[in-house]
Protein backbone atom coordinates (compact mmCIF):
# COMPACT_ATOMS: atom_id res chain seq x y z
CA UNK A 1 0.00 0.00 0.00
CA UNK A 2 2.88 2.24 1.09
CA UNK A 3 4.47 1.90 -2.09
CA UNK A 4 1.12 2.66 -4.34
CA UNK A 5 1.16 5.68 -2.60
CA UNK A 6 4.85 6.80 -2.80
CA UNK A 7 4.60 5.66 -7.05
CA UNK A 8 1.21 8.43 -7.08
CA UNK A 9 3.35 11.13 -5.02
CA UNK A 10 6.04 11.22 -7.47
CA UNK A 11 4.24 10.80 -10.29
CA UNK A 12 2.00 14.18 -9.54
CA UNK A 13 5.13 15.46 -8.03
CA UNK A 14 6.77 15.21 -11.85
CA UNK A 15 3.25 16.87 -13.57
CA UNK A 16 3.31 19.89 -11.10
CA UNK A 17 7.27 19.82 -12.27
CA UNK A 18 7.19 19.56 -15.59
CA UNK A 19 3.70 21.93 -16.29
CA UNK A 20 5.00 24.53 -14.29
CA UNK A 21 7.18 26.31 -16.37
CA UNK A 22 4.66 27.08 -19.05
CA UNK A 23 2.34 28.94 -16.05
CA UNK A 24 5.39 30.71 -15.21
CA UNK A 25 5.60 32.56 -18.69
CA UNK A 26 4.23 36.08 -18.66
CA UNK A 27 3.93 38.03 -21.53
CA UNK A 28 5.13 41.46 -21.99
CA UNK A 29 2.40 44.31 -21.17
CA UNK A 30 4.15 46.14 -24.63
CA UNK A 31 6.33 45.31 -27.44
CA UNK A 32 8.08 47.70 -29.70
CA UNK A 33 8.51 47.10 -33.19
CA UNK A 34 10.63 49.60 -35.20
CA UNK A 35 9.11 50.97 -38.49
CA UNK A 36 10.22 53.38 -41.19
CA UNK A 37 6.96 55.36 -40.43
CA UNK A 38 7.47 55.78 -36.87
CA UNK A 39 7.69 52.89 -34.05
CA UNK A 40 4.86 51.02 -33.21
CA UNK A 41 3.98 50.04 -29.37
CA UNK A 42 1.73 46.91 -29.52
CA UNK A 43 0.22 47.28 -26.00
CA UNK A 44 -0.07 43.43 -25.60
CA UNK A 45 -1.87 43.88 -22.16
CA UNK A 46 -4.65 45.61 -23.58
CA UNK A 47 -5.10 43.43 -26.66
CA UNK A 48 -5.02 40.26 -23.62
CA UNK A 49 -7.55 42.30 -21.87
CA UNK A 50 -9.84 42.53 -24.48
CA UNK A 51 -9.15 38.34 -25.64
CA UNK A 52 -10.21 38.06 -22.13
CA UNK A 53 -7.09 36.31 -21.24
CA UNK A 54 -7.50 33.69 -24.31
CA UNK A 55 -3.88 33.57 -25.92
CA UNK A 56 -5.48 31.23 -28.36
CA UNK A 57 -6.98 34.27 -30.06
CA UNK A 58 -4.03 35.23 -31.21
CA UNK A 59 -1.43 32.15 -30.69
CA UNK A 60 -0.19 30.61 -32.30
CA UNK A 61 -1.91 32.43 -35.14
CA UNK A 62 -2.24 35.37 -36.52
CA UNK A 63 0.85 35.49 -33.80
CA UNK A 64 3.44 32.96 -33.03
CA UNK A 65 5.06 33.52 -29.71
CA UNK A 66 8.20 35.40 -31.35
CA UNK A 67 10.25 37.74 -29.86
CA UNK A 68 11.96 38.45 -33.03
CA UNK A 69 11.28 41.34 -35.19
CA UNK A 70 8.00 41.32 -37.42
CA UNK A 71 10.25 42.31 -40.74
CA UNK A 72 7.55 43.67 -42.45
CA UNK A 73 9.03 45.14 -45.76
CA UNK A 74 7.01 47.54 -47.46
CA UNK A 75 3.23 47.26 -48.48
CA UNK A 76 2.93 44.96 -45.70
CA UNK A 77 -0.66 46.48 -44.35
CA UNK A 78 -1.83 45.68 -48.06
CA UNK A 79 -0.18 42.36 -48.07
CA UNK A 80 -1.31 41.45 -44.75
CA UNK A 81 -4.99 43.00 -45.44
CA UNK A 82 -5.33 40.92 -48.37
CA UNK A 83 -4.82 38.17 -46.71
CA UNK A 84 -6.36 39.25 -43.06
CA UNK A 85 -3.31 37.98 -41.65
CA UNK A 86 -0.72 39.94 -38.42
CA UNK A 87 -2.55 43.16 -37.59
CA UNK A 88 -4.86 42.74 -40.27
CA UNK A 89 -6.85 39.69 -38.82
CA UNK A 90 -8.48 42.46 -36.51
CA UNK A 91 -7.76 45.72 -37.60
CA UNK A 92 -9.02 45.37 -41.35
CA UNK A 93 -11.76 47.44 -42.86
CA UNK A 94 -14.99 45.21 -41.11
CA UNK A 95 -12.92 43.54 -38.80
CA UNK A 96 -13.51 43.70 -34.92
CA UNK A 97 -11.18 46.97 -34.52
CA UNK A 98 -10.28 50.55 -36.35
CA UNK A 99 -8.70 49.78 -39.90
CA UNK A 100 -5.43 50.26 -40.66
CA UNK A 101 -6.08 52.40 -43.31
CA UNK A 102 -5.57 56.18 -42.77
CA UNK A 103 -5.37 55.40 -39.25
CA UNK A 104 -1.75 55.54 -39.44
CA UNK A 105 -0.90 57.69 -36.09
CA UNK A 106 -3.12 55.20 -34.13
CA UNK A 107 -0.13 52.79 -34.36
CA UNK A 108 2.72 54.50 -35.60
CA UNK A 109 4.97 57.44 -33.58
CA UNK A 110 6.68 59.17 -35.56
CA UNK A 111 10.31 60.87 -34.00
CA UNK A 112 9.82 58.57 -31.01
CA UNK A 113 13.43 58.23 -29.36
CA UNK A 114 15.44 55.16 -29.47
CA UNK A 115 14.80 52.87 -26.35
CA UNK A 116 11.38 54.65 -25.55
C-alpha cells in the first residue's frame, strides 16, 4: 500500500514539475517594433484584456510567440490586409477593430526616441 502511494506522489510530483514552467511565462504588457513610419507600441496587455485572457486568439496564429522582429518590408498592411493575416486579422476594414487604413498615427509614432 505504502508503495502505491509513494509511485502516485512522485508521479504528480513530476506533472506539477514539468507543467509549471509554461504557467510561469508572462507576456510582456508592450512590445516595440521599429518601423520606417514611426515605431509602433503593440500594448499586448490591452489586446489580452480585451481576448479576455485567451492567448489562443491570437497564438499561435495570426501570432506565433516570437520575440523576433516582425520584418515587415514595405506594403505589408496591403499584403497582410489581403490576406487578413498579423494586424490585419483584426484591424481590417470590417474587422472587430479601427482599420489600418488612414489610421496611421493610431499605431505608428513618428520621432519617437530610441529605447522609448
Amino acid at each position: 500500500m505504502n508503495k502505491i502511494i509513494v509511485f502516485f506522489v512522485l508521479l504528480s510530483l513530476t506533472f506539477v514539475v514539468s507543467v509549471s514552467p509554461a504557467f510561469e511565462e508572462k507576456a510582456p504588457d508592450t512590445l516595440v517594433f521599429e518601423s520606417k513610419m514611426g515605431k509602433v507600441t503593440f500594448d499586448h496587455k490591452k489586446h489580452d484584456e480585451r481576448a479576455k485572457g485567451k492567448c489562443e486568439t491570437c497564438h499561435p496564429k495570426p501570432w506565433p510567440k516570437a520575440k523576433g522582429p516582425l520584418n515587415y518590408k514595405a506594403a505589408a498592411h496591403k499584403t497582410a490586409e489581403a490576406a487578413k493575416a498579423a494586424c490585419a486579422t483584426c484591424h481590417v476594414e470590417g474587422g472587430m477593430s479601427f482599420a489600418s487604413k488612414g489610421n496611421c498615427a493610431k499605431c505608428h509614432v513618428k520621432g519617437a526616441a530610441k529605447g522609448k
